[in-house]
PDB file of N, CA and C in Angstrom:
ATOM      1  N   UNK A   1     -16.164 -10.336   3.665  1.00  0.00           N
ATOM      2  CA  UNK A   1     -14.772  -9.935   3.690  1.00  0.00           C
ATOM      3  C   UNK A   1     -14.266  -9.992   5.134  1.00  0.00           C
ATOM      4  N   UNK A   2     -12.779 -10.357   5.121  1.00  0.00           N
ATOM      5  CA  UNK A   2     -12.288 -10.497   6.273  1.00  0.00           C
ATOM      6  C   UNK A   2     -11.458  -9.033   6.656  1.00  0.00           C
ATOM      7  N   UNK A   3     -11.614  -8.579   7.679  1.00  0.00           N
ATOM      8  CA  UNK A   3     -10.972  -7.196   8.302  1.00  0.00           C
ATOM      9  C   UNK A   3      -9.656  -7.881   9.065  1.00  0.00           C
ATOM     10  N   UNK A   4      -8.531  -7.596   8.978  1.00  0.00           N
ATOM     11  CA  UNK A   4      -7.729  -7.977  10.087  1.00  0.00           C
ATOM     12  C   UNK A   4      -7.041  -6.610  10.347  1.00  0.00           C
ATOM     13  N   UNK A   5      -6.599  -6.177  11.762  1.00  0.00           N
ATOM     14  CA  UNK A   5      -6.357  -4.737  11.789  1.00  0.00           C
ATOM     15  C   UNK A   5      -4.859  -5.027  12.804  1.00  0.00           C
ATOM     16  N   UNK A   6      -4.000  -4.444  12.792  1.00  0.00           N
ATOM     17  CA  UNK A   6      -2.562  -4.546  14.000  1.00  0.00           C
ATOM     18  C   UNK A   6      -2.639  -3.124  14.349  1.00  0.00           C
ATOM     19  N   UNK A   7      -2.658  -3.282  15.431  1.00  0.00           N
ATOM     20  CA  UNK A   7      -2.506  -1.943  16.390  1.00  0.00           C
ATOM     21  C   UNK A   7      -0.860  -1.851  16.731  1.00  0.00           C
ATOM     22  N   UNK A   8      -0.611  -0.458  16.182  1.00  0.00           N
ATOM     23  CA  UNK A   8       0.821  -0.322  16.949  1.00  0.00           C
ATOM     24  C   UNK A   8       1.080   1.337  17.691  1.00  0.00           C
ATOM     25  N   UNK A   9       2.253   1.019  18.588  1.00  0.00           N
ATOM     26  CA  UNK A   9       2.607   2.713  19.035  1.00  0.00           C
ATOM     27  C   UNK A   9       3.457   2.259  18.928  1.00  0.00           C
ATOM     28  N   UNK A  10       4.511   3.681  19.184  1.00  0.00           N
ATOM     29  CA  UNK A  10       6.080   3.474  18.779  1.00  0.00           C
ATOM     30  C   UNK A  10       7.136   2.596  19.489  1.00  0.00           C
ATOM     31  N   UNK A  11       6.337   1.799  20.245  1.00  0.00           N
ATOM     32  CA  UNK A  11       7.469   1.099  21.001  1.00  0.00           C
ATOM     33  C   UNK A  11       7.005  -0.844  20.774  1.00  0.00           C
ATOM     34  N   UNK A  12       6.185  -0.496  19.921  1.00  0.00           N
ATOM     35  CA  UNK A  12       5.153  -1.770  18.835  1.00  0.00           C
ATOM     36  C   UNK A  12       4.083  -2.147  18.629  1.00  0.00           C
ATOM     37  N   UNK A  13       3.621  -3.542  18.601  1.00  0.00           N
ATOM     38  CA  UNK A  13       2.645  -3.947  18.379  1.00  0.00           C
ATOM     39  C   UNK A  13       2.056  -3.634  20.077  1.00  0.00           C
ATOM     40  N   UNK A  14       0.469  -3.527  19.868  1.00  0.00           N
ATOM     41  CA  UNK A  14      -0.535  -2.983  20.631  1.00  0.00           C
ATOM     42  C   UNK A  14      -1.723  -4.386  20.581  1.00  0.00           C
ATOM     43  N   UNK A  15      -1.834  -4.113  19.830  1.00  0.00           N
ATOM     44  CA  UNK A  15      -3.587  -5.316  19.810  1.00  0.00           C
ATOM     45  C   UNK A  15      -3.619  -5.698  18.315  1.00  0.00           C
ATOM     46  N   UNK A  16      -4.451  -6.480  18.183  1.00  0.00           N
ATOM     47  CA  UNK A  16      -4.605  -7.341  16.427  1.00  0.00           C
ATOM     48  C   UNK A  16      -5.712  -7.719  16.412  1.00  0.00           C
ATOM     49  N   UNK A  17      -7.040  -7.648  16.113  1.00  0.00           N
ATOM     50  CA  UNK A  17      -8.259  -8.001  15.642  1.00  0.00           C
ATOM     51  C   UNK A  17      -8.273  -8.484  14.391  1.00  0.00           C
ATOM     52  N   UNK A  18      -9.509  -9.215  14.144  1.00  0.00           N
ATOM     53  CA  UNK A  18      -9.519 -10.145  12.794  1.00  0.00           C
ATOM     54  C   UNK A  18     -11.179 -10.109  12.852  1.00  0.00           C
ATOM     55  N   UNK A  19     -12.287  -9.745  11.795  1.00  0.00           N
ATOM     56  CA  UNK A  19     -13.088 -10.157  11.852  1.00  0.00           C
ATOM     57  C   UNK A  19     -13.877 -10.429  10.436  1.00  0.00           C
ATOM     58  N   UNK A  20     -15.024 -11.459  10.674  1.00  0.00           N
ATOM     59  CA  UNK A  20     -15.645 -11.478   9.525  1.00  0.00           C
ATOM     60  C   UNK A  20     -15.230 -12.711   8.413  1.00  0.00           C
ATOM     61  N   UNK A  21     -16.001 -13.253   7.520  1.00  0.00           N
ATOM     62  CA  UNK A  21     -15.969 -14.095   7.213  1.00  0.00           C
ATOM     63  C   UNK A  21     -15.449 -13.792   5.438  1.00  0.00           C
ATOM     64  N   UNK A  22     -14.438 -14.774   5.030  1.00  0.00           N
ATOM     65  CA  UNK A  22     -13.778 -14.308   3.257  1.00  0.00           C
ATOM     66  C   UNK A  22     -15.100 -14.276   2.160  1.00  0.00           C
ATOM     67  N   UNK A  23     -15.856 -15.050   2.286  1.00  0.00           N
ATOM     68  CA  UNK A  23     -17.045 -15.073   1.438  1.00  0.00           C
ATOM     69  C   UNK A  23     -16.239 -15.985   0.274  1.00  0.00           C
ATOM     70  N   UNK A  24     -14.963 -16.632   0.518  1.00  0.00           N
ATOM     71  CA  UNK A  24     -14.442 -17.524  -1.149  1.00  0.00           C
ATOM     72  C   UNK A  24     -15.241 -18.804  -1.395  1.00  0.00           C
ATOM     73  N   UNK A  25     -15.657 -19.260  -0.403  1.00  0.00           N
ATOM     74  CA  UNK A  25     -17.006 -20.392  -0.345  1.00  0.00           C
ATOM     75  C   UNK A  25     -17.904 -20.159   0.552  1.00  0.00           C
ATOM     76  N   UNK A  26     -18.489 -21.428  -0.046  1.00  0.00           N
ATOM     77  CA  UNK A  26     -19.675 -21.579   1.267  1.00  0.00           C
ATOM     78  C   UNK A  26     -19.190 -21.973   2.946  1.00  0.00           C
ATOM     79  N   UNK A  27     -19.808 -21.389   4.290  1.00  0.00           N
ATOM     80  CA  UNK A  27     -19.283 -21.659   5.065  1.00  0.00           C
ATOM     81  C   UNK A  27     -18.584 -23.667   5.376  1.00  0.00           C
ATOM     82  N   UNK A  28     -17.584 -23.397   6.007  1.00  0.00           N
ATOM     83  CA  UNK A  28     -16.836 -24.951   5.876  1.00  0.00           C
ATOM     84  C   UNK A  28     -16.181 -25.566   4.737  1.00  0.00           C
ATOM     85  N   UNK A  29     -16.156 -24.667   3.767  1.00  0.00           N
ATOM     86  CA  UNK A  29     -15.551 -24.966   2.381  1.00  0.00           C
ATOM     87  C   UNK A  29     -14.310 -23.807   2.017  1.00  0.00           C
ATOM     88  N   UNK A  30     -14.278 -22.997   2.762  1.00  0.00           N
ATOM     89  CA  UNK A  30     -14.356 -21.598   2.158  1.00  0.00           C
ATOM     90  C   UNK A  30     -12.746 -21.584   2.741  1.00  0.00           C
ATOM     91  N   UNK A  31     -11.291 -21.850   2.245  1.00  0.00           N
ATOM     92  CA  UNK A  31      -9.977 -22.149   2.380  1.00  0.00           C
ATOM     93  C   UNK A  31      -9.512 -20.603   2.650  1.00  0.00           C
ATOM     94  N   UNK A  32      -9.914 -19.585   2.009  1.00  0.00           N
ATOM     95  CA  UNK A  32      -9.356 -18.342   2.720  1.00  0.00           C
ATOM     96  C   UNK A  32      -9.592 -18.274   3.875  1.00  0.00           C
ATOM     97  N   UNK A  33     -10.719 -18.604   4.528  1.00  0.00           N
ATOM     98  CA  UNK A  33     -11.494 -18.255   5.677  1.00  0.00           C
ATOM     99  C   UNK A  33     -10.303 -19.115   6.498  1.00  0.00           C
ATOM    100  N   UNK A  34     -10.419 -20.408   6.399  1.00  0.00           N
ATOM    101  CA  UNK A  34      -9.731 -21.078   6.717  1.00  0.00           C
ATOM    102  C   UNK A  34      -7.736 -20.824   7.478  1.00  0.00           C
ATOM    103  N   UNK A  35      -7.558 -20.474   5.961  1.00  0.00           N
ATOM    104  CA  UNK A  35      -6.069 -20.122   6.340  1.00  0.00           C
ATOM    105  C   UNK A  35      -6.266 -18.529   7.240  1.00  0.00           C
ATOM    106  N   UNK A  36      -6.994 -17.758   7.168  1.00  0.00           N
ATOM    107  CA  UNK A  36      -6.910 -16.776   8.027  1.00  0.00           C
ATOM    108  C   UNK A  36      -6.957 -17.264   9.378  1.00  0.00           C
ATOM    109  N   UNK A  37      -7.974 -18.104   9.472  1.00  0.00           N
ATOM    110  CA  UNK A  37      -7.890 -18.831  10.920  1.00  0.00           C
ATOM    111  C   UNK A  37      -6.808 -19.263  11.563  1.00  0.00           C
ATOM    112  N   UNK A  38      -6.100 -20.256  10.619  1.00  0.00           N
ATOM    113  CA  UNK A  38      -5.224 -20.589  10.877  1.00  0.00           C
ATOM    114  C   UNK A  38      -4.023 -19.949  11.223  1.00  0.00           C
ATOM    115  N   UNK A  39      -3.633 -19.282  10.689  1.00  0.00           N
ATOM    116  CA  UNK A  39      -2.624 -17.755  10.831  1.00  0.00           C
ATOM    117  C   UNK A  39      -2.872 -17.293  12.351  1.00  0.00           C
ATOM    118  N   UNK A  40      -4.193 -16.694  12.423  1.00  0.00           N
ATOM    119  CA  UNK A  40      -4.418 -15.870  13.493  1.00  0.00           C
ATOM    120  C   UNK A  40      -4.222 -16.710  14.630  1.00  0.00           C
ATOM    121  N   UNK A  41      -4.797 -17.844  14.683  1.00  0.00           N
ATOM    122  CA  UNK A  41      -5.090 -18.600  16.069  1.00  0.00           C
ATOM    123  C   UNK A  41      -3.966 -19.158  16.609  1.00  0.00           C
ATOM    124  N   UNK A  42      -3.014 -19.969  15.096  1.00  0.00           N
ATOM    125  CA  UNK A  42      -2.011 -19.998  15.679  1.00  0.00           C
ATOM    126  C   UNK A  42      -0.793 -19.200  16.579  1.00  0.00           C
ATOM    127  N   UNK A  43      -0.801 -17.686  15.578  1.00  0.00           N
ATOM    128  CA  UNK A  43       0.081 -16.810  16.542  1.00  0.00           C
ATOM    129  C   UNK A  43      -0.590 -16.604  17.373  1.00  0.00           C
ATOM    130  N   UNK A  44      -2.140 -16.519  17.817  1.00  0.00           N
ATOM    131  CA  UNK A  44      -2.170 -16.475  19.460  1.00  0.00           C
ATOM    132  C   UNK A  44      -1.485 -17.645  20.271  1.00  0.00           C
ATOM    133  N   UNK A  45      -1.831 -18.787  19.953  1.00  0.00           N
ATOM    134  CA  UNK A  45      -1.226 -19.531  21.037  1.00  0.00           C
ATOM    135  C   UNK A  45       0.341 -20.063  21.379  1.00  0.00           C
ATOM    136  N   UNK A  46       0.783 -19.773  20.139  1.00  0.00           N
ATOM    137  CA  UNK A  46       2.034 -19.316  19.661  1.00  0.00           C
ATOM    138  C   UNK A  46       3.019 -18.048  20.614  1.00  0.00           C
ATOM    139  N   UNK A  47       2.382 -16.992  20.856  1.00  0.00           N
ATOM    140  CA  UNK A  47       2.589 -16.209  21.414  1.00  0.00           C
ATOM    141  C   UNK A  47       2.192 -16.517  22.814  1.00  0.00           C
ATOM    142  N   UNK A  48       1.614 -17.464  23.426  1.00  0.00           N
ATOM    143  CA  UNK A  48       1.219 -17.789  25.081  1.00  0.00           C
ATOM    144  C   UNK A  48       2.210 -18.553  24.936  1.00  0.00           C
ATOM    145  N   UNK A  49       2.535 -19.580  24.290  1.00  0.00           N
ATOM    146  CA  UNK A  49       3.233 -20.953  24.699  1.00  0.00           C
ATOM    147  C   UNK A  49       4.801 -20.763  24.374  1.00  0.00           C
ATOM    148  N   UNK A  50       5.186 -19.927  23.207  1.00  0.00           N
ATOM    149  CA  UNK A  50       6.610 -19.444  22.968  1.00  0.00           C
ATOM    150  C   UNK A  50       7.005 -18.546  23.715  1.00  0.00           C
ATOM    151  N   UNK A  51       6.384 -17.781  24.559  1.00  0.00           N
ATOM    152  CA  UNK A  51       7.167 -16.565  25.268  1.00  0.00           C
ATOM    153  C   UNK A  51       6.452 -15.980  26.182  1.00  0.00           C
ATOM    154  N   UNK A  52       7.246 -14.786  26.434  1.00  0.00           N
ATOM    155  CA  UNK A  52       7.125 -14.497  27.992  1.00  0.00           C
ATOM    156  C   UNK A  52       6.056 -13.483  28.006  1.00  0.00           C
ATOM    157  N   UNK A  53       5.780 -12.794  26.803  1.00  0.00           N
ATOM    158  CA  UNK A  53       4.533 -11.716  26.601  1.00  0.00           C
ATOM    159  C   UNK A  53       3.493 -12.942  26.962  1.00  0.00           C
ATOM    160  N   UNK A  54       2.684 -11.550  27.733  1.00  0.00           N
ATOM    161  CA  UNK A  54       1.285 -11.702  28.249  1.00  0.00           C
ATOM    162  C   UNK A  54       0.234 -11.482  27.349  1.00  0.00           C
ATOM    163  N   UNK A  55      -0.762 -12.086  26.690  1.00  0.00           N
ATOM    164  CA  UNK A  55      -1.879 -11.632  25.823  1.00  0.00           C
ATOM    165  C   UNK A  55      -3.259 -11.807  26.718  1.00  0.00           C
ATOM    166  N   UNK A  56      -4.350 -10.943  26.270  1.00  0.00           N
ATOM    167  CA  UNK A  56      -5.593 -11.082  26.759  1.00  0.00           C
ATOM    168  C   UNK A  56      -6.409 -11.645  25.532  1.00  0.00           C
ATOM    169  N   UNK A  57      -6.792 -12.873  25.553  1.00  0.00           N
ATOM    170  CA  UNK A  57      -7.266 -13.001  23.666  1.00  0.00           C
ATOM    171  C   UNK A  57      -8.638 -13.142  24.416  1.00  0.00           C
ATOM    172  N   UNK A  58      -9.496 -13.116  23.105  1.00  0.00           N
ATOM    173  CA  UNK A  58     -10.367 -13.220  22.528  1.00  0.00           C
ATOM    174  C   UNK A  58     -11.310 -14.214  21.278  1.00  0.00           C
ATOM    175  N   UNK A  59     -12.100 -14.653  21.076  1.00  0.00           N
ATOM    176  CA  UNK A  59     -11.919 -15.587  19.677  1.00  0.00           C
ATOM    177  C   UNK A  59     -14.315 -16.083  20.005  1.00  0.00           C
ATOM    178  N   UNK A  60     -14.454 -15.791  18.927  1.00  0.00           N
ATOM    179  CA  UNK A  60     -15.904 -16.480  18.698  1.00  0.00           C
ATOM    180  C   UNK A  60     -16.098 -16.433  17.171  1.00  0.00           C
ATOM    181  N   UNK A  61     -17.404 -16.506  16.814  1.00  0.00           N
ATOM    182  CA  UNK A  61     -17.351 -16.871  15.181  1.00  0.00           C
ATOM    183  C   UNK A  61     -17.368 -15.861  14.280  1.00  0.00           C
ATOM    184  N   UNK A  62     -16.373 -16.053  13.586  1.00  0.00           N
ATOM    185  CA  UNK A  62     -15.850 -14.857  13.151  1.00  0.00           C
ATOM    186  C   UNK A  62     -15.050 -13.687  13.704  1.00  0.00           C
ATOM    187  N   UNK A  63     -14.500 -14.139  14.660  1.00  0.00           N
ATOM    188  CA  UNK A  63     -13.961 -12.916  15.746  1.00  0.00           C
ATOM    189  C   UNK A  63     -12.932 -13.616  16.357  1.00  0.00           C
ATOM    190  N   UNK A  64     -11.478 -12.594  16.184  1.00  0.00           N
ATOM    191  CA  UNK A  64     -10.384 -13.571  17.251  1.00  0.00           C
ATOM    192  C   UNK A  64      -9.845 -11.575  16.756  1.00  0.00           C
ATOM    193  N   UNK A  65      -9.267 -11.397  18.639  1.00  0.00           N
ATOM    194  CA  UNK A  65      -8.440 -10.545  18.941  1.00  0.00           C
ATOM    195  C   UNK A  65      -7.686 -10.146  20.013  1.00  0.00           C
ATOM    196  N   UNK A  66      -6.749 -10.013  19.932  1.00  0.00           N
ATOM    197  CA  UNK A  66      -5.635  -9.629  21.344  1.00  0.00           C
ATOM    198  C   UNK A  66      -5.105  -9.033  21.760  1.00  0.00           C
ATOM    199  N   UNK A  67      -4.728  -8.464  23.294  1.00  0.00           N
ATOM    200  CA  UNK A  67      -4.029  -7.107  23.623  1.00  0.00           C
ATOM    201  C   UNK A  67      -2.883  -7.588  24.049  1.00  0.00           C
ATOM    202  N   UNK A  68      -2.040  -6.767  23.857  1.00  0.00           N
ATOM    203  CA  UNK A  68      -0.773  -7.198  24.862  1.00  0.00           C
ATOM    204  C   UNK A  68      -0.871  -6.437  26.266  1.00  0.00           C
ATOM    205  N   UNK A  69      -0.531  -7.358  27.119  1.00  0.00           N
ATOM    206  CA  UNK A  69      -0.727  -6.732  28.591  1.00  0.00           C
ATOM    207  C   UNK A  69       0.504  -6.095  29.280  1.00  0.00           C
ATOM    208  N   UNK A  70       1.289  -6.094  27.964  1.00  0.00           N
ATOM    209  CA  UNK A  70       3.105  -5.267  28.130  1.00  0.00           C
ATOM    210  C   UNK A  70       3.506  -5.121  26.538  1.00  0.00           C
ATOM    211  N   UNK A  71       4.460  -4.270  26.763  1.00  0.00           N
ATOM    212  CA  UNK A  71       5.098  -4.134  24.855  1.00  0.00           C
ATOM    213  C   UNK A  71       5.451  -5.918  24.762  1.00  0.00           C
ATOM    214  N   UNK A  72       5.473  -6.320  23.660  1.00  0.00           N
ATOM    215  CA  UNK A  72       5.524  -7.705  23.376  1.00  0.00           C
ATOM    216  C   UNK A  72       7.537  -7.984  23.065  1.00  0.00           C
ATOM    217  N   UNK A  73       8.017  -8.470  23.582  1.00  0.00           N
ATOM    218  CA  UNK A  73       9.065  -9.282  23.428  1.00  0.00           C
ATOM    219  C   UNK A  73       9.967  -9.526  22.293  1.00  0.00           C
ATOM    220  N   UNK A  74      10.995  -9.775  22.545  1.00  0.00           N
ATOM    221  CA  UNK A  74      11.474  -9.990  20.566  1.00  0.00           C
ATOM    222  C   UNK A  74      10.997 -11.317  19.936  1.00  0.00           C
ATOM    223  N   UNK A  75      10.467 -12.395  20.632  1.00  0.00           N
ATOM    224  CA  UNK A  75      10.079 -13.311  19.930  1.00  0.00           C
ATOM    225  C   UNK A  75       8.342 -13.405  19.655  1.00  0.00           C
ATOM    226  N   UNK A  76       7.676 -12.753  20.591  1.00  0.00           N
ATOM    227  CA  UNK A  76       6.123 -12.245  20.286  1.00  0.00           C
ATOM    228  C   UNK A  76       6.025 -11.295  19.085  1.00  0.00           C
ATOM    229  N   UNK A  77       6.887 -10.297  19.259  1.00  0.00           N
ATOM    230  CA  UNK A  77       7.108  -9.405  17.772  1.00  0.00           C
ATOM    231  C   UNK A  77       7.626 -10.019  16.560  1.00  0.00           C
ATOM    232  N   UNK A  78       8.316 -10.899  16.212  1.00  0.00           N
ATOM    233  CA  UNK A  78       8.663 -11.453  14.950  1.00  0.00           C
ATOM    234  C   UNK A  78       7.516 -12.659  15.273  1.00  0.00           C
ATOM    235  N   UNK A  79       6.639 -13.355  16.158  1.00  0.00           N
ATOM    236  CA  UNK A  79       5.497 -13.910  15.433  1.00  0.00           C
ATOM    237  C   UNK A  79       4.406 -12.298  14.978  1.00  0.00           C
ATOM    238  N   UNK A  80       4.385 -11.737  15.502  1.00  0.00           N
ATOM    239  CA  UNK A  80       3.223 -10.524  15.149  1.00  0.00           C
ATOM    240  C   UNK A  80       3.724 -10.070  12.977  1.00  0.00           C
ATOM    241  N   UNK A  81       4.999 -10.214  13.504  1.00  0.00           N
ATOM    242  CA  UNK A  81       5.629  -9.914  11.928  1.00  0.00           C
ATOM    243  C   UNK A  81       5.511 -11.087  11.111  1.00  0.00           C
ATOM    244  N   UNK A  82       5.253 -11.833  11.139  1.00  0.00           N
ATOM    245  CA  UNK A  82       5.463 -13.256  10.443  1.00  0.00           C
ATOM    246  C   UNK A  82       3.952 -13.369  10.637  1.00  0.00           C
ATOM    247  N   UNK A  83       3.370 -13.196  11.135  1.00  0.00           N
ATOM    248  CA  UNK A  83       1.224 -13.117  11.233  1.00  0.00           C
ATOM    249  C   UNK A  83       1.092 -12.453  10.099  1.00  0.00           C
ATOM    250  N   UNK A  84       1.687 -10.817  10.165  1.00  0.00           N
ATOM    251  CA  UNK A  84       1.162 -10.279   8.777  1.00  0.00           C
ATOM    252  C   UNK A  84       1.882 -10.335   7.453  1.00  0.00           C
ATOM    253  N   UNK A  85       2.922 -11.382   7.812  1.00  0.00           N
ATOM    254  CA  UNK A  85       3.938 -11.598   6.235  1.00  0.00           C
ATOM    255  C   UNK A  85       2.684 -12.758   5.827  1.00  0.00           C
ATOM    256  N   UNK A  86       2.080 -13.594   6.688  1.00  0.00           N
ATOM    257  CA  UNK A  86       1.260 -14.740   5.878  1.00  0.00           C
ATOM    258  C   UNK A  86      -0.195 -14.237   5.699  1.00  0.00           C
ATOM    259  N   UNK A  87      -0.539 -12.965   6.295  1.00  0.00           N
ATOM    260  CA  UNK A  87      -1.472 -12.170   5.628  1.00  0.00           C
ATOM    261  C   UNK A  87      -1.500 -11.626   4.612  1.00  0.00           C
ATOM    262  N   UNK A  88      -0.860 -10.984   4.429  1.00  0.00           N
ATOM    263  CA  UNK A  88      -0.214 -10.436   2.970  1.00  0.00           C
ATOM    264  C   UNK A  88      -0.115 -11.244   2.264  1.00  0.00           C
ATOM    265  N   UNK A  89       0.378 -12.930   1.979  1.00  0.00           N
ATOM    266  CA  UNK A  89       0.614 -13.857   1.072  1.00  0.00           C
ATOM    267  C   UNK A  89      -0.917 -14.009   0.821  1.00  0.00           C
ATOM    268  N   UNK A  90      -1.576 -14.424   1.842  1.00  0.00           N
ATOM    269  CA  UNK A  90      -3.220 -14.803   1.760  1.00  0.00           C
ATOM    270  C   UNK A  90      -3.576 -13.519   0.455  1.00  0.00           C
ATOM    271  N   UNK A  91      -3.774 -12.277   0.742  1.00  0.00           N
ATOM    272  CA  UNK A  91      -3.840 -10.878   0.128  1.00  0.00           C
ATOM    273  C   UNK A  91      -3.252 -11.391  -1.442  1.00  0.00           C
ATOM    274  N   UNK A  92      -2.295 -11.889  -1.866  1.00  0.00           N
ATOM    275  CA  UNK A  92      -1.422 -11.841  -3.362  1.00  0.00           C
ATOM    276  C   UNK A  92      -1.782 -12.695  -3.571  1.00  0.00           C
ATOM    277  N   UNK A  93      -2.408 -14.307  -2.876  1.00  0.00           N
ATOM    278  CA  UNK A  93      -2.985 -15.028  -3.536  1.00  0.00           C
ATOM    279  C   UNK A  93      -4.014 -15.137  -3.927  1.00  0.00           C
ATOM    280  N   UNK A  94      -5.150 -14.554  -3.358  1.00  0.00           N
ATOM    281  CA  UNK A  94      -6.791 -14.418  -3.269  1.00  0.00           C
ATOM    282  C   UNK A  94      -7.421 -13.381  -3.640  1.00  0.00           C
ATOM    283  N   UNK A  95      -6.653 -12.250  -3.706  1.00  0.00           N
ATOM    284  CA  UNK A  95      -6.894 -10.804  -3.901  1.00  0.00           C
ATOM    285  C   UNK A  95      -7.781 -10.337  -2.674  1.00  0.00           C
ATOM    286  N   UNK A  96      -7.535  -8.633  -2.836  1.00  0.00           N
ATOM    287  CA  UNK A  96      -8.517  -7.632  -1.674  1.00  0.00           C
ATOM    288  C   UNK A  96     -10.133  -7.867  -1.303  1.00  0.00           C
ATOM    289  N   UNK A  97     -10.525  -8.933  -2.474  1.00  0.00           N
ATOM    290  CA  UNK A  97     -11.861  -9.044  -2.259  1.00  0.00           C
ATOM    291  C   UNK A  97     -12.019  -9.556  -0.757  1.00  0.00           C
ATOM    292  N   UNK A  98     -10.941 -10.576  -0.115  1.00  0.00           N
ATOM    293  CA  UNK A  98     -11.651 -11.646   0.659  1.00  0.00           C
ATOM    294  C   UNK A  98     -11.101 -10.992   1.825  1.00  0.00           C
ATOM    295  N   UNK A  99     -10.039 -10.223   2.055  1.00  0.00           N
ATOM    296  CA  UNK A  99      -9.427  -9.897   3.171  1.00  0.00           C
ATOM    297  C   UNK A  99      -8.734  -8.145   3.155  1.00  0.00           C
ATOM    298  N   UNK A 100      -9.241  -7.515   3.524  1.00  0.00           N
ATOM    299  CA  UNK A 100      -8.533  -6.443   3.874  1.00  0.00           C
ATOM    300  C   UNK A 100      -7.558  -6.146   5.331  1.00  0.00           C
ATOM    301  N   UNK A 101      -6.259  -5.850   5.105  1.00  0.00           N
ATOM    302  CA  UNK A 101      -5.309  -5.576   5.972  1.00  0.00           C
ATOM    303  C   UNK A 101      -5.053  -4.175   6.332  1.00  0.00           C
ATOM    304  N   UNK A 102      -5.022  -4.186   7.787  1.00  0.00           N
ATOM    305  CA  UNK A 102      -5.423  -2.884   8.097  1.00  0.00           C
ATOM    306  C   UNK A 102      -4.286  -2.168   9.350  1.00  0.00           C
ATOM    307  N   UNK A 103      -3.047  -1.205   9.080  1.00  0.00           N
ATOM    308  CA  UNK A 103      -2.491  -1.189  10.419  1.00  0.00           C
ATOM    309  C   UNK A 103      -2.721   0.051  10.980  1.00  0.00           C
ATOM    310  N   UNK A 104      -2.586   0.281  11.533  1.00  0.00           N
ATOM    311  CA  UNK A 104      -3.312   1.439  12.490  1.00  0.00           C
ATOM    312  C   UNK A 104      -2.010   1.835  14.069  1.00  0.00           C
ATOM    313  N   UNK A 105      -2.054   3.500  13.141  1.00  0.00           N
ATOM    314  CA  UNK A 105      -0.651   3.555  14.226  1.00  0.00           C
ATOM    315  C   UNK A 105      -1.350   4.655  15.580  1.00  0.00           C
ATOM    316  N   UNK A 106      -0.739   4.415  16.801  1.00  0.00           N
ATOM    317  CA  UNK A 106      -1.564   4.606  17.923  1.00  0.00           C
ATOM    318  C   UNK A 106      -0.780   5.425  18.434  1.00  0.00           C
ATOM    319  N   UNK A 107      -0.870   6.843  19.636  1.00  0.00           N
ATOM    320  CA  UNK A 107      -0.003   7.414  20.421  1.00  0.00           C
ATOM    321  C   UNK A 107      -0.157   6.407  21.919  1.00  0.00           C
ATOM    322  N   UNK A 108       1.365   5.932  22.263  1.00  0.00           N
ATOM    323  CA  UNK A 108       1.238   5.646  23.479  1.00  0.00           C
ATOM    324  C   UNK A 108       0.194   6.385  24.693  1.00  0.00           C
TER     325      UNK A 108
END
């Protein structure tokens, strides 16, 4: 199962971890695994190359996660929102088995 977690405090998104593998196939076959990848990796670089927020990422097998090194921007925040609108789709198409979504609210 895949963990993906968004860190927020009240002034937003904080950090986003992702770990672990969907188990819907065998490794290299396995299209949940896949589109999670895809999702995640893209809004990281997405978020370096579209805007002015700073990220510290992270990423090995099975593992991609990022801090913001300032509150994130209005266009870093609607990719952070649009990350977990295509998480959630992943979630209604595949069911809870392969991916659990996780947000987690933080005191500044």
């Amino acid at each position: 199962m895949v963990t993906a977690t968004f860190v927020k405090d009240p002034s937003g998104y904080v950090s986003f971890f992702c770990k672990g593998h969907a188990g819907y196939m065998e490794k290299g076959r396995d299209i949940v695994c896949s589109a999670i990848s895809m999702l995640t990796i893209n809004t990281a670089n997405s978020i370096m190359a579209l805007t002015e927020t700073r990220i510290k990422a992270d990423e090995k097998d099975g593992f991609i996660s990022w801090t913001f090194e300032e509150t994130p921007d209005e266009k870093a925040t609607l990719l952070m929102d649009s990350l977990q609108m295509g998480l959630e789709s992943v979630i209604r198409e595949y069911g809870k088995k392969y991916l659990k979504l996780e947000i987690k609210e933080v005191k500044p």
